[in-house]
Each structure stands twice: as structure tokens, then as C-alpha cells.
PDB file of N, CA and C in Angstrom:
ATOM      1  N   UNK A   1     -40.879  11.410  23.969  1.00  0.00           N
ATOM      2  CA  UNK A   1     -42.230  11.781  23.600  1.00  0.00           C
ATOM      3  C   UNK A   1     -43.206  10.791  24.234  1.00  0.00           C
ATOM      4  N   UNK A   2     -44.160  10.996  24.897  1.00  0.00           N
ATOM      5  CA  UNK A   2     -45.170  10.725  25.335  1.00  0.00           C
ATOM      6  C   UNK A   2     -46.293   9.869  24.277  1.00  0.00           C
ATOM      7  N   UNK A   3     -46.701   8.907  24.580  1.00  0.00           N
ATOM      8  CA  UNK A   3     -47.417   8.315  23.703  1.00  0.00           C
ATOM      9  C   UNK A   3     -48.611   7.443  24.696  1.00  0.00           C
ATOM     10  N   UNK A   4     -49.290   6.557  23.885  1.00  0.00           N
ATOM     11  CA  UNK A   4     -49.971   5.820  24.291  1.00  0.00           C
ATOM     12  C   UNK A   4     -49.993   4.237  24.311  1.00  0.00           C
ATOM     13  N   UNK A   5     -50.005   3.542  25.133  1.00  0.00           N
ATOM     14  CA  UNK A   5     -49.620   1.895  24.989  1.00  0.00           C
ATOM     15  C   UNK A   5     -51.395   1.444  24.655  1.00  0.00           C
ATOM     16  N   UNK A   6     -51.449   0.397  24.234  1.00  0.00           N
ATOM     17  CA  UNK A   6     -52.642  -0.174  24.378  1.00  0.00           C
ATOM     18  C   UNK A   6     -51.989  -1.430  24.123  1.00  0.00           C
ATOM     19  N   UNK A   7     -53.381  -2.347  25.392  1.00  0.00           N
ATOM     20  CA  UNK A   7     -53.033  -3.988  25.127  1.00  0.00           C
ATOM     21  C   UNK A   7     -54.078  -4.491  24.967  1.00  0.00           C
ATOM     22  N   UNK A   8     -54.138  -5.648  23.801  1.00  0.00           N
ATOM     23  CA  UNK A   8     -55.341  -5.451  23.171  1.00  0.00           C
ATOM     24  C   UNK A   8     -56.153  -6.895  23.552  1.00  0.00           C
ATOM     25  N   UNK A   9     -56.726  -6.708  22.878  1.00  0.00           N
ATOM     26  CA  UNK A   9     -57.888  -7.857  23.786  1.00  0.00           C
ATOM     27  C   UNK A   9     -57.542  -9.296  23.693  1.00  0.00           C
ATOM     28  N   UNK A  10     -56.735  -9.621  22.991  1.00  0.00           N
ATOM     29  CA  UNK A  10     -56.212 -11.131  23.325  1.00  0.00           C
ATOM     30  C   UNK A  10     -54.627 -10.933  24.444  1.00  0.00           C
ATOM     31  N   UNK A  11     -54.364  -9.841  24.930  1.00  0.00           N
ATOM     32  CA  UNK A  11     -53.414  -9.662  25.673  1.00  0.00           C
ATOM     33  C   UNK A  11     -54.012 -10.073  27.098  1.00  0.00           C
ATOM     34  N   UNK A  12     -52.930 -11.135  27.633  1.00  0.00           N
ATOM     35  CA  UNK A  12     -53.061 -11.158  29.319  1.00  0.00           C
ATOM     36  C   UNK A  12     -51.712 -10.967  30.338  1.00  0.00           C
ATOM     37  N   UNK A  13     -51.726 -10.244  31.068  1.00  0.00           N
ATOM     38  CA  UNK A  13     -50.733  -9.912  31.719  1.00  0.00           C
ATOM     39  C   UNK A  13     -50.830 -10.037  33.544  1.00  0.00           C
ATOM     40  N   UNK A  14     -49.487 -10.993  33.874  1.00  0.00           N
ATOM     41  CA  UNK A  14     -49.583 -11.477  35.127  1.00  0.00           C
ATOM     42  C   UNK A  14     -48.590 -10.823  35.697  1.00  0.00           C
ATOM     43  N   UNK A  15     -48.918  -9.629  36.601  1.00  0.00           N
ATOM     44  CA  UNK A  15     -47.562  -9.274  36.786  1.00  0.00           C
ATOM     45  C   UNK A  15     -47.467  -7.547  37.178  1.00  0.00           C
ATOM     46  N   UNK A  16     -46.683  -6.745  37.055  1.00  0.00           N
ATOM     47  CA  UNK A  16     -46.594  -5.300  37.265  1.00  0.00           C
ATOM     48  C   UNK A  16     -46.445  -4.626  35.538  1.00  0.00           C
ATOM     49  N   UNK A  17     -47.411  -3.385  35.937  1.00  0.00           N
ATOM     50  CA  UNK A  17     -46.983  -2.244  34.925  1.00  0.00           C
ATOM     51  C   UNK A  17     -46.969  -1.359  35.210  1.00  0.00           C
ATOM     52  N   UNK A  18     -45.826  -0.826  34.357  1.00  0.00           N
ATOM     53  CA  UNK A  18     -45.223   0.906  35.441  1.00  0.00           C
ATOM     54  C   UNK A  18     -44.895   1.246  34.068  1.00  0.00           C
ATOM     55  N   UNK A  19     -45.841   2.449  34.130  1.00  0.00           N
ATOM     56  CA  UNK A  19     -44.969   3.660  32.760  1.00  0.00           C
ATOM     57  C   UNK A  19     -45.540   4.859  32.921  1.00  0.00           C
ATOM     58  N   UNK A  20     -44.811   5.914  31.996  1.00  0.00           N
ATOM     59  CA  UNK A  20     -45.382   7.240  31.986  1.00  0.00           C
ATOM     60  C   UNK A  20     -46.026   8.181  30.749  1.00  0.00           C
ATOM     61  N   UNK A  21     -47.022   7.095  30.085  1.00  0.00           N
ATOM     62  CA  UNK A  21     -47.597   7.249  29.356  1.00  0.00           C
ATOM     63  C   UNK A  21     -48.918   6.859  29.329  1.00  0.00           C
ATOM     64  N   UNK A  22     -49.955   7.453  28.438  1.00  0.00           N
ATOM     65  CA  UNK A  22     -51.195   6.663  28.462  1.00  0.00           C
ATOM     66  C   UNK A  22     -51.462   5.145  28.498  1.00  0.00           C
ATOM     67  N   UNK A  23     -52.335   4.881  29.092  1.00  0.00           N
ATOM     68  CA  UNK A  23     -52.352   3.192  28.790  1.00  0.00           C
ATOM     69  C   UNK A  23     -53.942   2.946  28.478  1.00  0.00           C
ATOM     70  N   UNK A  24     -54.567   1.961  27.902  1.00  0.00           N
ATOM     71  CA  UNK A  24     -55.417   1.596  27.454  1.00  0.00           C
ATOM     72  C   UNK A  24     -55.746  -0.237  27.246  1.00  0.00           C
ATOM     73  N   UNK A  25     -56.359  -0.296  28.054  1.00  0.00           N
ATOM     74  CA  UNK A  25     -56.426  -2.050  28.599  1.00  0.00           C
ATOM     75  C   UNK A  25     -57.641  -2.561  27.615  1.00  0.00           C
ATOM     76  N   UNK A  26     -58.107  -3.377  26.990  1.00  0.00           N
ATOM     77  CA  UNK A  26     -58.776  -4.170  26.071  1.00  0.00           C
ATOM     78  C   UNK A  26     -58.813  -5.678  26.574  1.00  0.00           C
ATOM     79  N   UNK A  27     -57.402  -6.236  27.052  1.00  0.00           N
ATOM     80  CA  UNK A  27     -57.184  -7.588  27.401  1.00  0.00           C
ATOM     81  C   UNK A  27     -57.129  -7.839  28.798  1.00  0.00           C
ATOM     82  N   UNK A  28     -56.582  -8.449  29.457  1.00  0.00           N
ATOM     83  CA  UNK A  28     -56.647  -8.948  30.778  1.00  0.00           C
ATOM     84  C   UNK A  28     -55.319  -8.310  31.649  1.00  0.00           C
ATOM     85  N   UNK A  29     -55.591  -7.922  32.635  1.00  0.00           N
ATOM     86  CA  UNK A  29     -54.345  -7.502  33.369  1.00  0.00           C
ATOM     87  C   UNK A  29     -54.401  -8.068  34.854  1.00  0.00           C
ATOM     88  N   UNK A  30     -53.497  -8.999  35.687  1.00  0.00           N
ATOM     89  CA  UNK A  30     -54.099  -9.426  36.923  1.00  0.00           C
ATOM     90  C   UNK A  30     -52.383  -8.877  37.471  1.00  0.00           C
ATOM     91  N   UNK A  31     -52.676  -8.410  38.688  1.00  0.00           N
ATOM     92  CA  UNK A  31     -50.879  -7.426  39.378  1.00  0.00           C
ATOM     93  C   UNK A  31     -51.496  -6.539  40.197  1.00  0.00           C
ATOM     94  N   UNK A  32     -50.433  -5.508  39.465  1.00  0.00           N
ATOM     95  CA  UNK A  32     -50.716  -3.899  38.889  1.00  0.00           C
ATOM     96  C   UNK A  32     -50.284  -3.115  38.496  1.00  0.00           C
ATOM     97  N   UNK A  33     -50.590  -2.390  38.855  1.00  0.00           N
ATOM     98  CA  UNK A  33     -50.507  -1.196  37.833  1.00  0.00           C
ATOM     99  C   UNK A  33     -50.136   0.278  38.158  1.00  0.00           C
ATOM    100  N   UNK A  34     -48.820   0.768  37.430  1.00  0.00           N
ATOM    101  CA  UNK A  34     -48.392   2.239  38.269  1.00  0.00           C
ATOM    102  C   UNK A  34     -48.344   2.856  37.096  1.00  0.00           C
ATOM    103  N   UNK A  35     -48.991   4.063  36.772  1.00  0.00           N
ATOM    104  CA  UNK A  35     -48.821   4.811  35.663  1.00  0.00           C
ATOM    105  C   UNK A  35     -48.760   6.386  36.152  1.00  0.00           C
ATOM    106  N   UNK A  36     -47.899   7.221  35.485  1.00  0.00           N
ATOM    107  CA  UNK A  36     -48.340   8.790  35.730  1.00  0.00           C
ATOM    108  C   UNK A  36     -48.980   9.386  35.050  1.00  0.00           C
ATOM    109  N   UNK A  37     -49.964   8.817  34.273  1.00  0.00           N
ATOM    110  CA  UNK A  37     -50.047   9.525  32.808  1.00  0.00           C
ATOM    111  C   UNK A  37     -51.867   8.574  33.036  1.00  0.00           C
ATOM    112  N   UNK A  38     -52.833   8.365  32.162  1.00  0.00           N
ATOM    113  CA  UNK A  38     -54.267   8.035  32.516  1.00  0.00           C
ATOM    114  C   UNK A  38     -54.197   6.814  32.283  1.00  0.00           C
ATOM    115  N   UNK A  39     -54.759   5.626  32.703  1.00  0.00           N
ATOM    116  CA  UNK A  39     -55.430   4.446  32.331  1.00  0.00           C
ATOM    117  C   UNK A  39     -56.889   4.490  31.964  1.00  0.00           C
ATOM    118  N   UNK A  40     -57.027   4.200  31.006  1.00  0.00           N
ATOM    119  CA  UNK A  40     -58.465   3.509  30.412  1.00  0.00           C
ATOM    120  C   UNK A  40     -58.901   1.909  30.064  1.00  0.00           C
ATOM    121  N   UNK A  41     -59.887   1.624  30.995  1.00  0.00           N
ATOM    122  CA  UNK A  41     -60.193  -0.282  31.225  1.00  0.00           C
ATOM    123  C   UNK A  41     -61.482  -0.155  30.257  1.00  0.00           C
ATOM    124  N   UNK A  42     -60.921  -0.323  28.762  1.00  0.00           N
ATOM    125  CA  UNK A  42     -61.991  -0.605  27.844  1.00  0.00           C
ATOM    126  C   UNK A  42     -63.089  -1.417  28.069  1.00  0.00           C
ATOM    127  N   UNK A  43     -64.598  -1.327  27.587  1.00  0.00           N
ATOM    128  CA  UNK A  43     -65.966  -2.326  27.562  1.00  0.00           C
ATOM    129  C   UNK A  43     -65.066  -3.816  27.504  1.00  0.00           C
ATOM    130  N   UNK A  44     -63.958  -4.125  26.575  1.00  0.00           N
ATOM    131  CA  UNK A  44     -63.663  -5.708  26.809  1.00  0.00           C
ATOM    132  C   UNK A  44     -62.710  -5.755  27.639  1.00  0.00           C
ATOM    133  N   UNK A  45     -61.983  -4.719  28.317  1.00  0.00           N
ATOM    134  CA  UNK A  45     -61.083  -4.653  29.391  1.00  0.00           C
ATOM    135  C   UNK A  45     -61.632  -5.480  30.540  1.00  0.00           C
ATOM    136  N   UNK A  46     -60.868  -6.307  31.452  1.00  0.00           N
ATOM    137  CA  UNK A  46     -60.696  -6.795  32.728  1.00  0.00           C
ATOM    138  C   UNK A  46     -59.310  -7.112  33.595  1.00  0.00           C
ATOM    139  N   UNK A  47     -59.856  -5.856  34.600  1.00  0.00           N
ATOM    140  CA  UNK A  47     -58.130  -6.143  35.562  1.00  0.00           C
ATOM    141  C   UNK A  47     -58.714  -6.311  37.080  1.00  0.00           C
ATOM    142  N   UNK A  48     -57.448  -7.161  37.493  1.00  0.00           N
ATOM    143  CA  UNK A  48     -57.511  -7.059  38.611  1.00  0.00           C
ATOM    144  C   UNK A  48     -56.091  -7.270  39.352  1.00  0.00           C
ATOM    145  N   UNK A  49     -56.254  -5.923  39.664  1.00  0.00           N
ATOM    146  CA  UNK A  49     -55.122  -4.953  40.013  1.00  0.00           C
ATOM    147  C   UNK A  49     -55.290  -3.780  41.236  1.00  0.00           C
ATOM    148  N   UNK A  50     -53.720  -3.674  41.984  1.00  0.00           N
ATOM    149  CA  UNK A  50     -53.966  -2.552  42.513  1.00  0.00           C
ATOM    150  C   UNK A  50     -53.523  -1.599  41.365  1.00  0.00           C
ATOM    151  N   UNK A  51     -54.127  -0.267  41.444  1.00  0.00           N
ATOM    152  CA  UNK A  51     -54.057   0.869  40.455  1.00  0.00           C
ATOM    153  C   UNK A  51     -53.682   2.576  41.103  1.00  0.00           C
ATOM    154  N   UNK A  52     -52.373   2.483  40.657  1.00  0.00           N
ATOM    155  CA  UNK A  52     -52.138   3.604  40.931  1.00  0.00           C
ATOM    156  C   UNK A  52     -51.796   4.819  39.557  1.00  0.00           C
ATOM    157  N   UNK A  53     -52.598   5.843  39.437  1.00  0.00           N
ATOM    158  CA  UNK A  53     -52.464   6.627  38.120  1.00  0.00           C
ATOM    159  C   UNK A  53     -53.156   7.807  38.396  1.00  0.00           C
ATOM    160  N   UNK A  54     -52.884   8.915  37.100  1.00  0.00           N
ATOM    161  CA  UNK A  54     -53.404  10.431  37.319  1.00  0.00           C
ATOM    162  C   UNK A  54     -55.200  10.076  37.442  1.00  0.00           C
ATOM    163  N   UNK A  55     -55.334   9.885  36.206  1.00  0.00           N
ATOM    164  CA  UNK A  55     -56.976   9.516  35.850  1.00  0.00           C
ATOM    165  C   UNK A  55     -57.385   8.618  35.471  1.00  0.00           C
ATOM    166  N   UNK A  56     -58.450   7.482  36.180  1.00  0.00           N
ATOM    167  CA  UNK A  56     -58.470   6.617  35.415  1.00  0.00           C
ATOM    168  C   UNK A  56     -60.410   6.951  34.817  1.00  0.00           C
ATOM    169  N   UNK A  57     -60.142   5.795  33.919  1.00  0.00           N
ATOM    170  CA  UNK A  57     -61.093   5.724  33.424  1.00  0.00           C
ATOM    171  C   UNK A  57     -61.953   3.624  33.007  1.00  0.00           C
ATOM    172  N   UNK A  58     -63.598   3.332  33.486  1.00  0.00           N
ATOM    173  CA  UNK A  58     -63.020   2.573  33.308  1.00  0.00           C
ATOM    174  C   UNK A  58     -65.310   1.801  32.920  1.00  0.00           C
ATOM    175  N   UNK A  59     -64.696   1.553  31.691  1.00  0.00           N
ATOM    176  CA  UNK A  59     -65.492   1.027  31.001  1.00  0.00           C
ATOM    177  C   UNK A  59     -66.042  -0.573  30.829  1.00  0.00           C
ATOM    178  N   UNK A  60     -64.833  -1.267  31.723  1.00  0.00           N
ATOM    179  CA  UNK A  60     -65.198  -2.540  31.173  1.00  0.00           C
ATOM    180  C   UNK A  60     -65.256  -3.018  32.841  1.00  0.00           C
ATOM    181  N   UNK A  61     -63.970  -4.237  33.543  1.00  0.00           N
ATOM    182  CA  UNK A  61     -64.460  -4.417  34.413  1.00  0.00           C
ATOM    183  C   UNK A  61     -63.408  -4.682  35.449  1.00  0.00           C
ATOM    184  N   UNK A  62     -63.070  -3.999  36.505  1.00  0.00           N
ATOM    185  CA  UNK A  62     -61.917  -3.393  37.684  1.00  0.00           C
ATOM    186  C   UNK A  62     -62.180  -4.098  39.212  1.00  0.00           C
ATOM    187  N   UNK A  63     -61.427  -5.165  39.299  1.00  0.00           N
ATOM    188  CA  UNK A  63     -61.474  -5.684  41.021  1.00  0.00           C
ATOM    189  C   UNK A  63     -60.325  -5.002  41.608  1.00  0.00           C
ATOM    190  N   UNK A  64     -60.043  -4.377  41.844  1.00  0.00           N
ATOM    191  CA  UNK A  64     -59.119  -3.800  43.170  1.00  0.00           C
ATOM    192  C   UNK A  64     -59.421  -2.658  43.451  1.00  0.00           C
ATOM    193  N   UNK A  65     -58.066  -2.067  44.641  1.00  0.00           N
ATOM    194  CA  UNK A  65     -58.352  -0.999  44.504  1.00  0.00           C
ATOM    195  C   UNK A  65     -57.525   0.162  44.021  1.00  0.00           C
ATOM    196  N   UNK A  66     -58.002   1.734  44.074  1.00  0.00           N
ATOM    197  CA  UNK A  66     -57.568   2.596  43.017  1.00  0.00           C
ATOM    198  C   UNK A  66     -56.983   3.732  43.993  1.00  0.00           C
ATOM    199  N   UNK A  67     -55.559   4.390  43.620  1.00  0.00           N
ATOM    200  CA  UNK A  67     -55.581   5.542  43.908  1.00  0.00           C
ATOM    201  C   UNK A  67     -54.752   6.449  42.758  1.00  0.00           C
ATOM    202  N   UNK A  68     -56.104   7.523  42.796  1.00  0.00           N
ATOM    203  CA  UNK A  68     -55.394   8.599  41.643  1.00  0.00           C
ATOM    204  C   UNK A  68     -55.272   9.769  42.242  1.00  0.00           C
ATOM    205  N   UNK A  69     -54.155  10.760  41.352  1.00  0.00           N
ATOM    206  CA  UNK A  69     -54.269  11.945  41.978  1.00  0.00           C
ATOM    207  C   UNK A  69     -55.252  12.751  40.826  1.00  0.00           C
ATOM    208  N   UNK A  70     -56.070  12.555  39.945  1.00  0.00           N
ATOM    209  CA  UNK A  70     -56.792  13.670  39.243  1.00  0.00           C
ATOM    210  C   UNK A  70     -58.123  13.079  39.768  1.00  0.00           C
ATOM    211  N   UNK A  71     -58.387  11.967  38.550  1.00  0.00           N
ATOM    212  CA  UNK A  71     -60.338  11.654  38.575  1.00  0.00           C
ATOM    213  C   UNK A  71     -60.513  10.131  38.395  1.00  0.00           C
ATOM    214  N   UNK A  72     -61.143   9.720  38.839  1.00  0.00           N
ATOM    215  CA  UNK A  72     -61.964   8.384  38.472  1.00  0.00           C
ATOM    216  C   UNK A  72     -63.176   8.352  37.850  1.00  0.00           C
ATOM    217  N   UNK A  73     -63.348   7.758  37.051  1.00  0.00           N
ATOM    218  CA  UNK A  73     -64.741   7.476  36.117  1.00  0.00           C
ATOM    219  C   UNK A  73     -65.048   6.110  35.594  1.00  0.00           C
ATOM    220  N   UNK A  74     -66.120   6.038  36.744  1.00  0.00           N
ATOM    221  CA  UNK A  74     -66.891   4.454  36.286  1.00  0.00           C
ATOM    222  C   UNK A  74     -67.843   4.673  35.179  1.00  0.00           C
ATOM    223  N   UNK A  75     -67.828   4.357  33.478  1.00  0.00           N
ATOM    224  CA  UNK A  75     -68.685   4.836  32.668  1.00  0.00           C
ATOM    225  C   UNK A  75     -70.001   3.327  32.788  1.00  0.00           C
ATOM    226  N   UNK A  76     -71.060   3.908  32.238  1.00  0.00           N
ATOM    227  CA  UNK A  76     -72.259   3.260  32.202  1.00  0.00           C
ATOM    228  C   UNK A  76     -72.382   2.126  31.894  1.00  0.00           C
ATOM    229  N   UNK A  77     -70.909   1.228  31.041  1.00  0.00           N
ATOM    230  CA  UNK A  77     -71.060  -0.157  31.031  1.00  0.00           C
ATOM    231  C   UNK A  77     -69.983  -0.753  32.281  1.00  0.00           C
ATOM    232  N   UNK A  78     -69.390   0.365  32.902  1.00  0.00           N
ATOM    233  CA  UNK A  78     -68.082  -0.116  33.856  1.00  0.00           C
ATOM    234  C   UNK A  78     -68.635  -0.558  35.086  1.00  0.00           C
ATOM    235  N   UNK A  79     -67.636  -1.867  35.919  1.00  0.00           N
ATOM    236  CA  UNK A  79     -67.842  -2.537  36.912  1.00  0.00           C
ATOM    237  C   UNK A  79     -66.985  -2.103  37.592  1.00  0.00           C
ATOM    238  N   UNK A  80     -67.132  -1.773  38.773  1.00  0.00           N
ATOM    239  CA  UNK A  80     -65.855  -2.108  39.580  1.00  0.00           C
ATOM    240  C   UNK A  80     -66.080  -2.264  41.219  1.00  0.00           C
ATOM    241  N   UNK A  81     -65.190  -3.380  41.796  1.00  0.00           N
ATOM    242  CA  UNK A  81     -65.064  -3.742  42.825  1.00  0.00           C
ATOM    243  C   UNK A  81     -63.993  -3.222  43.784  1.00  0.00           C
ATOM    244  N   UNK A  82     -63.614  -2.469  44.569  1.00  0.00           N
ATOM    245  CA  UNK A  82     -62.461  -2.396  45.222  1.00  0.00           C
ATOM    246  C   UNK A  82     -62.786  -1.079  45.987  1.00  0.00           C
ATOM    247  N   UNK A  83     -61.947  -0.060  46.550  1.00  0.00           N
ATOM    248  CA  UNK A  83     -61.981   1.049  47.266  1.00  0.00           C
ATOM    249  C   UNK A  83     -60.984   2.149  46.392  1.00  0.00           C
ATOM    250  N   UNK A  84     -61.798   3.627  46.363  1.00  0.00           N
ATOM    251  CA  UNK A  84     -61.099   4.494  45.364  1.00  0.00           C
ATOM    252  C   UNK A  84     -60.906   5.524  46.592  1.00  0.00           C
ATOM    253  N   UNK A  85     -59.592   6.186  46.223  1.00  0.00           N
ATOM    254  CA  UNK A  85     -59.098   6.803  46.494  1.00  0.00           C
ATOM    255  C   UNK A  85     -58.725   8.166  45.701  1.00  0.00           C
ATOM    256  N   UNK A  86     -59.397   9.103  45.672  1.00  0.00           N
ATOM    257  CA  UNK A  86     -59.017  10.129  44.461  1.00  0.00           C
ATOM    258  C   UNK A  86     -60.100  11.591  44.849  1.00  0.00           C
ATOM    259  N   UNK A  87     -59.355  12.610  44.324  1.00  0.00           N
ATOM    260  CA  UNK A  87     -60.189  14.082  44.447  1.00  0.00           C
ATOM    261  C   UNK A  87     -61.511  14.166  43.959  1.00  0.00           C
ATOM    262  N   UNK A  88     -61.745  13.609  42.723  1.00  0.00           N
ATOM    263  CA  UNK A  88     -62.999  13.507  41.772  1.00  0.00           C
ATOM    264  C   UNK A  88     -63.508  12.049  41.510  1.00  0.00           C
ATOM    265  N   UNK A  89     -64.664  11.711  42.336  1.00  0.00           N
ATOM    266  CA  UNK A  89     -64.571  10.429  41.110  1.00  0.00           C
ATOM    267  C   UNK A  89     -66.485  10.632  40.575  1.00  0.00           C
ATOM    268  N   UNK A  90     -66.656   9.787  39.516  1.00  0.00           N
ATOM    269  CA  UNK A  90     -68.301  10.235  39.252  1.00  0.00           C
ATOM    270  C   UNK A  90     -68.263   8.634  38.315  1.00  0.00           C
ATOM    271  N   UNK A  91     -69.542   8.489  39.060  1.00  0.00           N
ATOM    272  CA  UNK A  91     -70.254   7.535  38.288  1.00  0.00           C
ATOM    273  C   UNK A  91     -71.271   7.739  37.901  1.00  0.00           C
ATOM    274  N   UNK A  92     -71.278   7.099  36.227  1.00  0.00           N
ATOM    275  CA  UNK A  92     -72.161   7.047  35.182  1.00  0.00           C
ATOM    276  C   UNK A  92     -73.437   6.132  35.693  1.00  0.00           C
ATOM    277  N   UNK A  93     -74.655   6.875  35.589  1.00  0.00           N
ATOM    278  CA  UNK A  93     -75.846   6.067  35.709  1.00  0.00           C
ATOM    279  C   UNK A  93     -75.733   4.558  34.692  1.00  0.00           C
ATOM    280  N   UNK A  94     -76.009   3.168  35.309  1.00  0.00           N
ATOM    281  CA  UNK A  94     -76.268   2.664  35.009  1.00  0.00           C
ATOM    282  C   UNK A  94     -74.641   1.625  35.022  1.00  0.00           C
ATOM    283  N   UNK A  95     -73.922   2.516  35.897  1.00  0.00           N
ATOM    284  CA  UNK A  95     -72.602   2.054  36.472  1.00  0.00           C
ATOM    285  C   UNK A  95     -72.419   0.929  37.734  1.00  0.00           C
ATOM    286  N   UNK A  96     -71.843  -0.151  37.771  1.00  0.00           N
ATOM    287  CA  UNK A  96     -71.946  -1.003  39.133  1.00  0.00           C
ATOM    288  C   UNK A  96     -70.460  -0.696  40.009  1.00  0.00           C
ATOM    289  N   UNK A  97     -70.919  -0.300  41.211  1.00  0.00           N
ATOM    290  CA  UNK A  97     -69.283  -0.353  42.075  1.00  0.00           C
ATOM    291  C   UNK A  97     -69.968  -0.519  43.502  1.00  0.00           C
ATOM    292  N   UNK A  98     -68.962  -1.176  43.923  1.00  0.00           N
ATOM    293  CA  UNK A  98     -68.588  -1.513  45.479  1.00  0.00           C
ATOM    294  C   UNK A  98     -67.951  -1.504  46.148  1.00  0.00           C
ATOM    295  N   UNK A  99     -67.642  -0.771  47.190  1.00  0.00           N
ATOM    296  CA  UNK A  99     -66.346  -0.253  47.887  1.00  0.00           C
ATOM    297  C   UNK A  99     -66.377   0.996  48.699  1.00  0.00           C
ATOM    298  N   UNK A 100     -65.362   1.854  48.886  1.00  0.00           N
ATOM    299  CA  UNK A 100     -65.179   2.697  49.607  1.00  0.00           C
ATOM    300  C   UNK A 100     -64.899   4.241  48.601  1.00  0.00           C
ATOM    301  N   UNK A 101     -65.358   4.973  48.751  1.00  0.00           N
ATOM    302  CA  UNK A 101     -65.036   6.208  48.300  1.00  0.00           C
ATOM    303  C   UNK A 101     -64.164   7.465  49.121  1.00  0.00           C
ATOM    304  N   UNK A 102     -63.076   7.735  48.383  1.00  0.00           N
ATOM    305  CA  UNK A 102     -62.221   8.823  49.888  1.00  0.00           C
ATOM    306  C   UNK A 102     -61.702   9.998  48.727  1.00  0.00           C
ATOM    307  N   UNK A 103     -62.318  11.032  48.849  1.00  0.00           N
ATOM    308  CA  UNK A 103     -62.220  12.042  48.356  1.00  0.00           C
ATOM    309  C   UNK A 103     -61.116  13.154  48.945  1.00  0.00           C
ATOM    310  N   UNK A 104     -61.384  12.902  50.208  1.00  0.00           N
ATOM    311  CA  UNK A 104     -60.232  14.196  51.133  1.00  0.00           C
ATOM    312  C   UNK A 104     -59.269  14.180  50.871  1.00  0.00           C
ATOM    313  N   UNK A 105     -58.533  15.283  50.702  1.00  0.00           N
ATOM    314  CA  UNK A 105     -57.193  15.853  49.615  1.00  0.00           C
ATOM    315  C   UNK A 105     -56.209  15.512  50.814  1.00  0.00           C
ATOM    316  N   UNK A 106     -54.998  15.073  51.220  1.00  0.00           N
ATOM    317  CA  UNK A 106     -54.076  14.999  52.094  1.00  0.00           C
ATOM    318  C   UNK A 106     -53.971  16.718  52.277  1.00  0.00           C
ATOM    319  N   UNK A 107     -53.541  17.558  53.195  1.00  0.00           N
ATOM    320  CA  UNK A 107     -52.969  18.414  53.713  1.00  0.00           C
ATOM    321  C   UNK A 107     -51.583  18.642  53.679  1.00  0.00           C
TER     322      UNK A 107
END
């Protein structure tokens, strides 16, 4: 069964994460990160990571870079630094990012 991990805000992690479930970041993550299933980088979330996952989502604050196969979403308090790679991505007014955007679907 499919569930959801969350690591919570006194969590720091040096190192790789790979699973196939939701994940939900609050604490620190520096690696990265392989998920099949969505990541969400909570308002007290900070990673810096490469990120590979379906959808991410990301509220708090993201240095690397990203490739998903669904959507990316920088929300209105989210930072992020790095180059995205993904079909959809949309940023929230009042969102900071820097990098590269690549939307084109492989063939």
C-alpha cells in the first residue's frame, strides 16, 4: 500500500532518497532525490538536491535541478534555483526561480 513519508522539520538528510510513495520535506535534505510517486518541499522545507519525481511541488526552498514526468509548481512562498525539466510547470505570482525551463516532451 502506498502511503506517504514526511520528514519533519528537525530532520536533516545527507545523502540519497529513493521510494515509491509520496514524500513531503519540512526538514533539510542535501543529495537526492528519486521518487515515483510526488514530492512536496514544505514553506520550512530546504533541499538541495538533484530531483527526480512524477510531480513536484514546492513551497519552501529548492537548489538543484528537477526532472519530472507530470508537473512542477513553484507556490507563492517557493524558491528555487536550478533547471526544470518537465511537461507542465507554473509559477505562482510572487514565486522566485532561476534557471532553465524545458518543457518539450521526448518523442
Amino acid at each position: 500500500m502506498d502511503g506517504t513519508t514526511v520528514l519533519g522539520r528537525t530532520i536533516e538528510i545527507d545523502g540519497e532518497i529513493e521510494g515509491a510513495e509520496d514524500l513531503v520535506i519540512q526538514g533539510t535534505v542535501r543529495g537526492r532525490i528519486v521518487s515515483k510517486k510526488d514530492v512536496t518541499v514544505d514553506a520550512s522545507g530546504s533541499v538541495e538536491a538533484v530531483v527526480s519525481t512524477h510531480n513536484l511541488s514546492v513551497n519552501g526552498r529548492l537548489q538543484g535541478n528537477v526532472d519530472a514526468t507530470g508537473r512542477v509548481e513553484i507556490g507563492d512562498s517557493g524558491r528555487m534555483i536550478g533547471d526544470v525539466k518537465a511537461p507542465r510547470v507554473v509559477l505562482a505570482d510572487g514565486s522566485k526561480f532561476r534557471g532553465k525551463i524545458d518543457t518539450a516532451q521526448e518523442d
